[in-house]
PDB file of N, CA and C in Angstrom:
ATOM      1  N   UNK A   1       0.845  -1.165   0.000  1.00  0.00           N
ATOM      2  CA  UNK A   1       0.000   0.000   0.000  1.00  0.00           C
ATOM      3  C   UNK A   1       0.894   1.233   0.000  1.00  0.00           C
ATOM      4  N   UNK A   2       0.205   2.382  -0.390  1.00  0.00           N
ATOM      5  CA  UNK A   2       0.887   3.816  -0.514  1.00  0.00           C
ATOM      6  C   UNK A   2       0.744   4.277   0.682  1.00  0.00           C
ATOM      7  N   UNK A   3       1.776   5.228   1.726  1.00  0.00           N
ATOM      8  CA  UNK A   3       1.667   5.835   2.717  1.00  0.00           C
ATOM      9  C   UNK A   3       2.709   7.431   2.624  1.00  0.00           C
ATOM     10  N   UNK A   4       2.023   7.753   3.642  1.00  0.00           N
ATOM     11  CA  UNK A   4       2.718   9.470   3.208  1.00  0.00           C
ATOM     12  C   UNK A   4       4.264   9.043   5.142  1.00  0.00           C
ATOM     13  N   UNK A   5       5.096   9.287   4.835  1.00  0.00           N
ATOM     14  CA  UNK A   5       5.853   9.364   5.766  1.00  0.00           C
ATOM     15  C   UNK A   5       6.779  10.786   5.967  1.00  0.00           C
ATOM     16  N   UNK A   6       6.846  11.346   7.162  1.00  0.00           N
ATOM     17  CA  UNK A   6       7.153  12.513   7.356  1.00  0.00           C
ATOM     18  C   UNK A   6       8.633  11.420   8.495  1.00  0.00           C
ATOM     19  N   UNK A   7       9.475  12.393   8.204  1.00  0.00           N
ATOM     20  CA  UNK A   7      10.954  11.907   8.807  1.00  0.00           C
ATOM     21  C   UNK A   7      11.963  12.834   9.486  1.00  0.00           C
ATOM     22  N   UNK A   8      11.081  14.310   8.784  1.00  0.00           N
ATOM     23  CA  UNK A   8      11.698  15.359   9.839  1.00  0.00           C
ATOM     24  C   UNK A   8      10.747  16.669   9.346  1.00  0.00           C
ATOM     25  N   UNK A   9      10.594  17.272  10.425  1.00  0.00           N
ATOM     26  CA  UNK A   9       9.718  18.407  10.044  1.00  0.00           C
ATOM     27  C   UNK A   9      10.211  19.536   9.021  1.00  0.00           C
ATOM     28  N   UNK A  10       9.443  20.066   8.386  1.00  0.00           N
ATOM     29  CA  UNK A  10       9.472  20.995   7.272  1.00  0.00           C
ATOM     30  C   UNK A  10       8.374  21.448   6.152  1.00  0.00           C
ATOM     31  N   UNK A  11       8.664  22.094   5.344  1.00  0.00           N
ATOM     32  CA  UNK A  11       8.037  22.370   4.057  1.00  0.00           C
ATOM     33  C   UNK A  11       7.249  21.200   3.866  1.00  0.00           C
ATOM     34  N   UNK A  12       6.123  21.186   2.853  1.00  0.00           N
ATOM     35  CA  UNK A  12       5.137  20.455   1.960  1.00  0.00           C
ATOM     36  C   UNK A  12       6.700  19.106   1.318  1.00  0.00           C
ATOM     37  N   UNK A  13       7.762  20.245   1.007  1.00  0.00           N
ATOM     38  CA  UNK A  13       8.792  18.624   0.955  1.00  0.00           C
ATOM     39  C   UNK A  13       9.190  17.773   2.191  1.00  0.00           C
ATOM     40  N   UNK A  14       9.160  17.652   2.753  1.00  0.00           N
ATOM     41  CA  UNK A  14       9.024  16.742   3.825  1.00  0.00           C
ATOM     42  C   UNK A  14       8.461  16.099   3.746  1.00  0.00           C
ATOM     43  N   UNK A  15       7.983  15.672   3.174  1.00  0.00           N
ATOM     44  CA  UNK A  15       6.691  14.376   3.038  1.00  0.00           C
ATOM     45  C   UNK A  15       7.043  13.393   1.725  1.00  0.00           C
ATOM     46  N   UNK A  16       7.490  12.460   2.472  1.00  0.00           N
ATOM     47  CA  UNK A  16       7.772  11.320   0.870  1.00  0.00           C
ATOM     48  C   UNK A  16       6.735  10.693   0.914  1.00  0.00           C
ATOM     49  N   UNK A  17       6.267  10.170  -0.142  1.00  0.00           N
ATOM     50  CA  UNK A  17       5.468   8.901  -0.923  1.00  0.00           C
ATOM     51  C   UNK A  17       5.715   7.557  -1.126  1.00  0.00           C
ATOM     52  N   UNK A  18       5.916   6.542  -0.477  1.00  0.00           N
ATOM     53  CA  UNK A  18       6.382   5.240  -0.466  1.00  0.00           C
ATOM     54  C   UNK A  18       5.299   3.971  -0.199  1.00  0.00           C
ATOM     55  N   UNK A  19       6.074   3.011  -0.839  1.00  0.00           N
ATOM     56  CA  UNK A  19       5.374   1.791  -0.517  1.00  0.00           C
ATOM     57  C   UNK A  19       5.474   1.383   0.709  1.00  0.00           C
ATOM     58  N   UNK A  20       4.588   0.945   1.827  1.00  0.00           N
ATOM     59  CA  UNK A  20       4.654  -0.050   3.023  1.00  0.00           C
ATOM     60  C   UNK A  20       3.998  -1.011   2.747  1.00  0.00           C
ATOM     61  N   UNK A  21       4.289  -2.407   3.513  1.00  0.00           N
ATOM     62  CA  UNK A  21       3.323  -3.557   3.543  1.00  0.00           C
ATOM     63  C   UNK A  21       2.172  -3.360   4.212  1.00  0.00           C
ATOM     64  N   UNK A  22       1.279  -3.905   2.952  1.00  0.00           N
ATOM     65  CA  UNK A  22      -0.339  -3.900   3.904  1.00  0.00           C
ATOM     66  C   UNK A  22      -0.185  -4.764   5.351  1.00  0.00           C
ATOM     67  N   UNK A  23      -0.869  -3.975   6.491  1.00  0.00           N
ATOM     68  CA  UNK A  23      -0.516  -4.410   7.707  1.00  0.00           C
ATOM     69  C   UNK A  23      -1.697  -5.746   7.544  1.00  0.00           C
ATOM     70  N   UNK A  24      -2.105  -6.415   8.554  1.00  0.00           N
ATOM     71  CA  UNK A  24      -2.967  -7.582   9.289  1.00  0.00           C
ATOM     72  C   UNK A  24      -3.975  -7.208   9.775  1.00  0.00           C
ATOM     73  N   UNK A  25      -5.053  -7.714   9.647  1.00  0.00           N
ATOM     74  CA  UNK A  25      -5.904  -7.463  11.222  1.00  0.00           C
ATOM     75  C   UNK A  25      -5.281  -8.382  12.231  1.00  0.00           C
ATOM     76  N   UNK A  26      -5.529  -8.142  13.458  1.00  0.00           N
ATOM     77  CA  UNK A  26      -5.037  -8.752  14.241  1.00  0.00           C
ATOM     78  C   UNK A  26      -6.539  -9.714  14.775  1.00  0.00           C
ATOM     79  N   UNK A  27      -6.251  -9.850  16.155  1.00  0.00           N
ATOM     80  CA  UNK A  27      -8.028 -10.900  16.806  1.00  0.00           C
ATOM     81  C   UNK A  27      -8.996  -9.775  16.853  1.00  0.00           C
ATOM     82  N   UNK A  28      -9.857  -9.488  16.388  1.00  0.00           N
ATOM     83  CA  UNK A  28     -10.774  -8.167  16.604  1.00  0.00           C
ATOM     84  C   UNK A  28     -10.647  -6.911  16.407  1.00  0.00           C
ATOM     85  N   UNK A  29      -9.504  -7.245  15.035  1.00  0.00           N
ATOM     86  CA  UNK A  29      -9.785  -5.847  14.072  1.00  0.00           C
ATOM     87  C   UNK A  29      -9.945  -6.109  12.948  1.00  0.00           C
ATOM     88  N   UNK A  30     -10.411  -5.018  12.443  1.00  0.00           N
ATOM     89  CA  UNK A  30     -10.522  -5.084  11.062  1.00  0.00           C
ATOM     90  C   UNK A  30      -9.605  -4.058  10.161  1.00  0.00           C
ATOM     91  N   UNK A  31      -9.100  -5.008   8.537  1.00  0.00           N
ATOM     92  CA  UNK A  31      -8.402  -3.580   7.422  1.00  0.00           C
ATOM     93  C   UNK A  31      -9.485  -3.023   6.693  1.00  0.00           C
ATOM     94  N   UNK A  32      -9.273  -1.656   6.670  1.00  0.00           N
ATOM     95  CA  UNK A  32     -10.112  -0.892   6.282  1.00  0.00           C
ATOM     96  C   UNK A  32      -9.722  -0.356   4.758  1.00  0.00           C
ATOM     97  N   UNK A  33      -9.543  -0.819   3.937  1.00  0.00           N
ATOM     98  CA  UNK A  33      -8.728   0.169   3.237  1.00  0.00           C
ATOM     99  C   UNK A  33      -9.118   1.668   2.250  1.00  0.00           C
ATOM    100  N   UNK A  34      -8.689   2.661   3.012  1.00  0.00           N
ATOM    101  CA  UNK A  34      -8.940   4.345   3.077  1.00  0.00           C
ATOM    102  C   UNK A  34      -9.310   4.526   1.697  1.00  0.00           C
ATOM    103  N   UNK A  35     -10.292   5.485   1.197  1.00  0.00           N
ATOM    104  CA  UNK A  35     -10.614   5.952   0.306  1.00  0.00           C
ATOM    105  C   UNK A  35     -10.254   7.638   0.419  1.00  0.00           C
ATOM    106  N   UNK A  36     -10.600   7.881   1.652  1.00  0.00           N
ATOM    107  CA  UNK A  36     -10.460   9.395   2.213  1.00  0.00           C
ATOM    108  C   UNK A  36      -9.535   9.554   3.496  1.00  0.00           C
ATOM    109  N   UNK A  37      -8.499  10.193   3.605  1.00  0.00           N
ATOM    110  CA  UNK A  37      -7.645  10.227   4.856  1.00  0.00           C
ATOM    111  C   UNK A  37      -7.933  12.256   5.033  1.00  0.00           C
ATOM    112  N   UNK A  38      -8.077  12.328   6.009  1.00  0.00           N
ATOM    113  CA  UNK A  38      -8.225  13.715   6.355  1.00  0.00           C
ATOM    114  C   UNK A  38      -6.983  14.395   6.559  1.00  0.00           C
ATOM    115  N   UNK A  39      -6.731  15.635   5.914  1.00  0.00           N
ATOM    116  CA  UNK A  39      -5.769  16.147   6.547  1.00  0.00           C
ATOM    117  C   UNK A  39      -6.396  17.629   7.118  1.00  0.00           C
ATOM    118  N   UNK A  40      -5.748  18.027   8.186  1.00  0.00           N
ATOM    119  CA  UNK A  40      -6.309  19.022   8.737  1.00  0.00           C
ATOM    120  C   UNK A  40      -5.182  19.770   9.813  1.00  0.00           C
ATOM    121  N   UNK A  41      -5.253  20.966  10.415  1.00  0.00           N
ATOM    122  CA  UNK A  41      -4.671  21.668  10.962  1.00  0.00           C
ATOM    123  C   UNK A  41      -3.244  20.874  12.074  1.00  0.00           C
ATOM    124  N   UNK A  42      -3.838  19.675  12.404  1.00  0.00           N
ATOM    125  CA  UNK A  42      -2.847  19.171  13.441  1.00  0.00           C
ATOM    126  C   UNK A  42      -1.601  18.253  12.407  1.00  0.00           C
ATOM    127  N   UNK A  43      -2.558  18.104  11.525  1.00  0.00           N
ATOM    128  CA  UNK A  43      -1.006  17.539  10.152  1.00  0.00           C
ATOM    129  C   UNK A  43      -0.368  18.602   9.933  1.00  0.00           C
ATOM    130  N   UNK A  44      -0.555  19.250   9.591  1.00  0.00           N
ATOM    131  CA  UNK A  44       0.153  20.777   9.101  1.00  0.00           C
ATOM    132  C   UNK A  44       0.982  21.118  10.633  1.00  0.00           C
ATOM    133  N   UNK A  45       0.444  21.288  11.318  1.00  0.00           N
ATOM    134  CA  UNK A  45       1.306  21.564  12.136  1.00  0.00           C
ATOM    135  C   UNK A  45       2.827  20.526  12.664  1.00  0.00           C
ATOM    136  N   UNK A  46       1.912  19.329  12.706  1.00  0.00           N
ATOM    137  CA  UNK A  46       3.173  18.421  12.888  1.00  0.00           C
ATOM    138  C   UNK A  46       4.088  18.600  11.639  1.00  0.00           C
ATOM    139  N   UNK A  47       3.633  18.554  10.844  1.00  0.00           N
ATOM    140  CA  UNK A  47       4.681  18.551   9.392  1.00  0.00           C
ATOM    141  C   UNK A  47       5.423  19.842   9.757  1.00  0.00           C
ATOM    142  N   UNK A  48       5.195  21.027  10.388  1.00  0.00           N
ATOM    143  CA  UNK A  48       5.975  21.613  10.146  1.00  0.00           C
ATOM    144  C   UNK A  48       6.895  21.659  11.166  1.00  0.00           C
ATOM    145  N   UNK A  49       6.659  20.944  12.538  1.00  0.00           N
ATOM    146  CA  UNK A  49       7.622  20.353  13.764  1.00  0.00           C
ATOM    147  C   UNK A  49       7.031  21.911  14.831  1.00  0.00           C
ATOM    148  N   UNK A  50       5.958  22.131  14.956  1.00  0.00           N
ATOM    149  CA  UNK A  50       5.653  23.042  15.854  1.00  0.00           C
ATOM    150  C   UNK A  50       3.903  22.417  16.664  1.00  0.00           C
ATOM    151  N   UNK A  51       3.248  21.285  16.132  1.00  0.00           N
ATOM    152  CA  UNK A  51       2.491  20.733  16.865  1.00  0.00           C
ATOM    153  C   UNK A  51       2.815  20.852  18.521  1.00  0.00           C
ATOM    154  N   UNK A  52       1.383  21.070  19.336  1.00  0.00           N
ATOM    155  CA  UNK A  52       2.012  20.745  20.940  1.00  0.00           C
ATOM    156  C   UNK A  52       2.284  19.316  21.264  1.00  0.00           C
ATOM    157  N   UNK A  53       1.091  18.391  20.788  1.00  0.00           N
ATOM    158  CA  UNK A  53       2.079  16.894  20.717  1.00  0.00           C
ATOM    159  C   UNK A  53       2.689  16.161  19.420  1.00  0.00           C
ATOM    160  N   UNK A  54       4.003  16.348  19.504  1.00  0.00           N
ATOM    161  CA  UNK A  54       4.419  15.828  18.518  1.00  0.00           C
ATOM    162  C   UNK A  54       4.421  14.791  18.489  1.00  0.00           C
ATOM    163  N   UNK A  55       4.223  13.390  17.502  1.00  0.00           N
ATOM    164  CA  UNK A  55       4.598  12.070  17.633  1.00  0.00           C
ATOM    165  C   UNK A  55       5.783  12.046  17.353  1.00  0.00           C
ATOM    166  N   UNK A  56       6.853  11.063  17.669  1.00  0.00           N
ATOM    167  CA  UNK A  56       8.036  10.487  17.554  1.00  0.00           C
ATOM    168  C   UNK A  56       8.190  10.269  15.806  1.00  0.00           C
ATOM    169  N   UNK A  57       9.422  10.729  15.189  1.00  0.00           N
ATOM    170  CA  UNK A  57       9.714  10.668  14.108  1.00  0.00           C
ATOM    171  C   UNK A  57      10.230   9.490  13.785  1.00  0.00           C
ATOM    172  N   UNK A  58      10.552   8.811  12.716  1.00  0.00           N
ATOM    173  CA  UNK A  58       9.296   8.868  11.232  1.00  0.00           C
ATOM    174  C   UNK A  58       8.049   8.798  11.602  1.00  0.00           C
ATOM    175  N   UNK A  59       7.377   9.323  11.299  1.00  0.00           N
ATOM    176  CA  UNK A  59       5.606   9.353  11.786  1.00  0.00           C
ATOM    177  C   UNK A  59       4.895   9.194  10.177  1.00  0.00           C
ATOM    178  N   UNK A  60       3.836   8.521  10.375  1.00  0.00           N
ATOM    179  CA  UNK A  60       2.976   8.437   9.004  1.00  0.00           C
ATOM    180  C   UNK A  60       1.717   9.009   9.141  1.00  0.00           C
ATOM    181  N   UNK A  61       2.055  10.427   8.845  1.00  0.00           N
ATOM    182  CA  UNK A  61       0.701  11.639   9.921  1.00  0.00           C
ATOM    183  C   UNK A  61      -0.840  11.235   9.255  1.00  0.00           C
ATOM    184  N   UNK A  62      -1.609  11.466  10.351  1.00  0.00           N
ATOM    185  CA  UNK A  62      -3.104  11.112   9.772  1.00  0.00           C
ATOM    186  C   UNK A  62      -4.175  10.686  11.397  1.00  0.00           C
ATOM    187  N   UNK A  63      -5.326  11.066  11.303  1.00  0.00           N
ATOM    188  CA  UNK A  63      -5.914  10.800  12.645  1.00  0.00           C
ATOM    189  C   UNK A  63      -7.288  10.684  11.679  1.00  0.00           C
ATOM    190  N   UNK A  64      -7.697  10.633  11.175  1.00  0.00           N
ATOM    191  CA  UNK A  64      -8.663   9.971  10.736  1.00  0.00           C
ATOM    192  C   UNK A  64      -8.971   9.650   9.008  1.00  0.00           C
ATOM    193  N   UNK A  65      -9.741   8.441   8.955  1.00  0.00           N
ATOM    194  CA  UNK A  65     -10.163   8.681   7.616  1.00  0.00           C
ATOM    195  C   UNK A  65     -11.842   7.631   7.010  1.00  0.00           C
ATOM    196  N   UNK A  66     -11.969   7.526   5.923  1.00  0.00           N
ATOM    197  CA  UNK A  66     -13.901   6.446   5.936  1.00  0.00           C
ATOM    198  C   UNK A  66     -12.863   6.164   4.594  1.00  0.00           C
ATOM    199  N   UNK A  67     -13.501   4.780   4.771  1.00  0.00           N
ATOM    200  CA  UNK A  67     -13.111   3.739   3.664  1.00  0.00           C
ATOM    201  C   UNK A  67     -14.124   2.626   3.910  1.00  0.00           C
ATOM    202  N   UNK A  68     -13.475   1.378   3.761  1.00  0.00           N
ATOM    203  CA  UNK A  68     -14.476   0.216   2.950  1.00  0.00           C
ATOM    204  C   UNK A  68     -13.850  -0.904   3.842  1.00  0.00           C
ATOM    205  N   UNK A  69     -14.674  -1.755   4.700  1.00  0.00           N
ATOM    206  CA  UNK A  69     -13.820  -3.004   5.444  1.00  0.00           C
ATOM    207  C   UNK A  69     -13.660  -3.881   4.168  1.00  0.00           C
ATOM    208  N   UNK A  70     -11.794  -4.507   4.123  1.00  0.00           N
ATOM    209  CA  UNK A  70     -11.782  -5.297   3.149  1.00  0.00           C
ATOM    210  C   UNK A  70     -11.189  -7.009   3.597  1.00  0.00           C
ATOM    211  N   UNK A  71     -10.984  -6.577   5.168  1.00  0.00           N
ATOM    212  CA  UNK A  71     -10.961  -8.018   6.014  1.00  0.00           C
ATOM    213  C   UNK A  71     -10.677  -7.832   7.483  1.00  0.00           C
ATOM    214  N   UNK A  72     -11.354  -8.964   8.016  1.00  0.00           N
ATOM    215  CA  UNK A  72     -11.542  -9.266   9.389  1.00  0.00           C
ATOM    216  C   UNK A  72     -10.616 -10.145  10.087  1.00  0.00           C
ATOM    217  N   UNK A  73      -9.866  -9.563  11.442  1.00  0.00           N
ATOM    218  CA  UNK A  73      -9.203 -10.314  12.033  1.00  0.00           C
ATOM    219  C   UNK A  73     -10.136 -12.003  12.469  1.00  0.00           C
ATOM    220  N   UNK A  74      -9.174 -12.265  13.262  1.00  0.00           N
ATOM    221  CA  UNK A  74     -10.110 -13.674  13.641  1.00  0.00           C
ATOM    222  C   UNK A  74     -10.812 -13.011  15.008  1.00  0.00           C
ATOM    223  N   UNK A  75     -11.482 -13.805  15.030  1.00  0.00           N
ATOM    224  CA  UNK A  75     -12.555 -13.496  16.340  1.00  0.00           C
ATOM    225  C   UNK A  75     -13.253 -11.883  15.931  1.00  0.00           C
ATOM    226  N   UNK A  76     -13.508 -11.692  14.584  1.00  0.00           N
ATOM    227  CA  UNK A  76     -14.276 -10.548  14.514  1.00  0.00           C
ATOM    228  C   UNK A  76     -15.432 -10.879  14.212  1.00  0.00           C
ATOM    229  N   UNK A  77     -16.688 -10.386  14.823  1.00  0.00           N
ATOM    230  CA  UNK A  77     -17.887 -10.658  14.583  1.00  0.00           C
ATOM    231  C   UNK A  77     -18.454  -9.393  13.861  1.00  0.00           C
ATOM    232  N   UNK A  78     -18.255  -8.594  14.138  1.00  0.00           N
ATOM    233  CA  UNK A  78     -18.795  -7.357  12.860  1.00  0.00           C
ATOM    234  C   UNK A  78     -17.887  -6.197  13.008  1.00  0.00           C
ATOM    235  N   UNK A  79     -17.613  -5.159  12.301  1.00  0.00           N
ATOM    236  CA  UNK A  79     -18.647  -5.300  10.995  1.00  0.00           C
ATOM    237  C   UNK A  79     -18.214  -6.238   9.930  1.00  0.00           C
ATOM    238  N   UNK A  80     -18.459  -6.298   9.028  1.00  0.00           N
ATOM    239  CA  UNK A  80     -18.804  -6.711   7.810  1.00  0.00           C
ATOM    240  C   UNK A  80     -17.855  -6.485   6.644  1.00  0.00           C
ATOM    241  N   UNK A  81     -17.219  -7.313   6.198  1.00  0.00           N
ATOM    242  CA  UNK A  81     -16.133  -7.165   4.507  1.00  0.00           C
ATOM    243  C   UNK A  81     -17.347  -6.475   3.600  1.00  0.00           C
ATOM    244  N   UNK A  82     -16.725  -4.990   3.387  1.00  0.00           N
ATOM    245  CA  UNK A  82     -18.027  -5.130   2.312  1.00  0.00           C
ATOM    246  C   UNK A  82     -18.306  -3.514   2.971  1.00  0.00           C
ATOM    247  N   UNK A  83     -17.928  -3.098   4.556  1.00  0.00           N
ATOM    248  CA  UNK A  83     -19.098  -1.889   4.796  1.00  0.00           C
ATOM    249  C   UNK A  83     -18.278  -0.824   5.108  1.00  0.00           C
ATOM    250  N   UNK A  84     -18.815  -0.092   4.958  1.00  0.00           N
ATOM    251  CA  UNK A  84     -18.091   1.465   4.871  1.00  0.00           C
ATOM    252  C   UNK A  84     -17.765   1.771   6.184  1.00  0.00           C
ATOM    253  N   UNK A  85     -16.888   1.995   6.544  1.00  0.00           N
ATOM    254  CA  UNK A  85     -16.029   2.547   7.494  1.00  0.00           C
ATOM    255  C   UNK A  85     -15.611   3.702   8.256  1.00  0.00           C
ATOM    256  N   UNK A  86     -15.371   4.555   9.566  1.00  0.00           N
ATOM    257  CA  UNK A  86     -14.919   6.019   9.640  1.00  0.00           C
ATOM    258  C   UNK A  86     -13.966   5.339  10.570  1.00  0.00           C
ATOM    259  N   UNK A  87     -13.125   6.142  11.123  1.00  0.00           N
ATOM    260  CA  UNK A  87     -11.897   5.845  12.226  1.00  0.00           C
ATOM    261  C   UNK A  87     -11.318   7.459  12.312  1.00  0.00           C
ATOM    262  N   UNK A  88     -11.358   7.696  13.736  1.00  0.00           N
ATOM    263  CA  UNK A  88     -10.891   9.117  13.650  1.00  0.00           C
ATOM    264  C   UNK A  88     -10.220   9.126  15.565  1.00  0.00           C
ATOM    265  N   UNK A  89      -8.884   9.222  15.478  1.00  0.00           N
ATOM    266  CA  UNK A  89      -8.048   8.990  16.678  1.00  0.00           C
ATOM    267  C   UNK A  89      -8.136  10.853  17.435  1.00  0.00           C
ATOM    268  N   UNK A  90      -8.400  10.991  18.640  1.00  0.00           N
ATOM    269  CA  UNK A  90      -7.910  12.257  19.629  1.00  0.00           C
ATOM    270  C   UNK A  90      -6.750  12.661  19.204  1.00  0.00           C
ATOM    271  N   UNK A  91      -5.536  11.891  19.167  1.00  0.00           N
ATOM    272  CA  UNK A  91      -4.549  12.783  18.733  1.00  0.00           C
ATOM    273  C   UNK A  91      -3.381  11.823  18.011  1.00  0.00           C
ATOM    274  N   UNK A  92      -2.554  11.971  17.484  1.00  0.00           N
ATOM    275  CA  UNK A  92      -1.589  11.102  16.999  1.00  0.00           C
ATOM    276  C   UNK A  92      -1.454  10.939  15.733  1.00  0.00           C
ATOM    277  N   UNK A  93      -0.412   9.787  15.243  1.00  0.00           N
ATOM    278  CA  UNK A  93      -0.275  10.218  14.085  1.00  0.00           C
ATOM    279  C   UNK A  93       0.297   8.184  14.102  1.00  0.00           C
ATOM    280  N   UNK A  94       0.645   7.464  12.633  1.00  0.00           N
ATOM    281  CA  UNK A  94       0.731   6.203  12.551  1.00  0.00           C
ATOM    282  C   UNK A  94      -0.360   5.470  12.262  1.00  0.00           C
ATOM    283  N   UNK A  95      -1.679   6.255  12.107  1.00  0.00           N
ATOM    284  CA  UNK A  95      -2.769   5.134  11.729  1.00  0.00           C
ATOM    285  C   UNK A  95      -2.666   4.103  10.915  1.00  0.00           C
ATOM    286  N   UNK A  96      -2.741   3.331  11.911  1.00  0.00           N
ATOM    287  CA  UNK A  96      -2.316   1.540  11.060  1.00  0.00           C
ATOM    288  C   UNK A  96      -3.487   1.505  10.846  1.00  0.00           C
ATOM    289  N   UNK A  97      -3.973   1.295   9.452  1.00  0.00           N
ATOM    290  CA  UNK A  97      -5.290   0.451   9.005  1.00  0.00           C
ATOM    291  C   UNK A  97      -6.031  -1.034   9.033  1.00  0.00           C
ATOM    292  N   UNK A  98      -4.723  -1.334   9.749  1.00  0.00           N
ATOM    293  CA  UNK A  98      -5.491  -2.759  10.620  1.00  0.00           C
ATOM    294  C   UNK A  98      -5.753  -2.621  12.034  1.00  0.00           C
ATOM    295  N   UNK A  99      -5.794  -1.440  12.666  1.00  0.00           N
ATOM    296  CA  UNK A  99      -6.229  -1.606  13.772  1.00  0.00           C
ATOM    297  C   UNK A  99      -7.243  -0.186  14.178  1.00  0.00           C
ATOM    298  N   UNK A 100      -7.614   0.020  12.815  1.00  0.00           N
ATOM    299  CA  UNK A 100      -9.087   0.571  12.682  1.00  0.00           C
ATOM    300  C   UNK A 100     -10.510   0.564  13.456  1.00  0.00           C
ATOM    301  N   UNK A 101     -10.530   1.096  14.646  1.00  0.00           N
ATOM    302  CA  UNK A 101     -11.663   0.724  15.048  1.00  0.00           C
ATOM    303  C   UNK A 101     -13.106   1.430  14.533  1.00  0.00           C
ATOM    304  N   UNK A 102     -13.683   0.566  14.205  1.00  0.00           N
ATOM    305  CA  UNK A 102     -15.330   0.666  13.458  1.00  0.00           C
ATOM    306  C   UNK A 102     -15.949   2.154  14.507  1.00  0.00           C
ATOM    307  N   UNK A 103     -16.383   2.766  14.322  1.00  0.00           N
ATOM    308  CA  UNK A 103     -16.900   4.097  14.543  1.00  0.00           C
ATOM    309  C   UNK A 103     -18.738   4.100  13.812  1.00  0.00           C
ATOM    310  N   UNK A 104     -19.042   3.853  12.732  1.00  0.00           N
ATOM    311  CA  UNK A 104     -19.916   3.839  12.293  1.00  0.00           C
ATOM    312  C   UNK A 104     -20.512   3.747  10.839  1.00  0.00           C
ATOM    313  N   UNK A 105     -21.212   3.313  10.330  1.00  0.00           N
ATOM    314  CA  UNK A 105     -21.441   3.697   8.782  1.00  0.00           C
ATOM    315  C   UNK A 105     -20.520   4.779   8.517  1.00  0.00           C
ATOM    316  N   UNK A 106     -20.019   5.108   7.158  1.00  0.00           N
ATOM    317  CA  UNK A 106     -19.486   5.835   6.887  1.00  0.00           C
ATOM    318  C   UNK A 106     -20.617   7.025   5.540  1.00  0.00           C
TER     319      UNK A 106
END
């Protein structure tokens, strides 16, 4: 999968484009995979290394996004391969898309 990785704060260049391995669900998660990732004021700020909480660098900035469940850990009983998705974290940055927690229709 494509991910945005930030490795030191700066400019709009600071931000490379790279391949990572699609992560797992683990027992009672589900992969979601993103159609829409939000960016908004607390990316911008971390990107530019003046956020009040910074995450630990390399960071793969992002706190929320709605996509599509495209598989279920074991022991997942819903939702559903197949249903639209939201996930949106308080603060941070690393959203692994296998450990997506279901929020609601999207």
């Amino acid at each position: 999968m494509k991910a945005i990785l930030l490795r030191r704060p700066g400019g709009p260049s600071a931000l490379e484009y790279f391949d990572v391995p699609t992560p797992r669900p683990g027992e009672g998660e589900v992969l979601v995979k993103a159609d829409t990732i939000g960016v908004s004021m607390p990316e911008v700020l971390v990107r530019k290394g003046v956020y009040a909480w910074m995450p630990p660098l390399p960071a793969i900035p992002g706190t929320e996004l709605a996509g599509t469940i495209v598989e279920q850990g074991a022991g997942t009983t819903g939702p559903a391969v197949g249903q639209p998705a939201v996930e949106q974290r308080d603060r941070g940055s690393n959203l692994r898309l296998a450990d997506a927690q279901f929020l609601g229709d999207a």
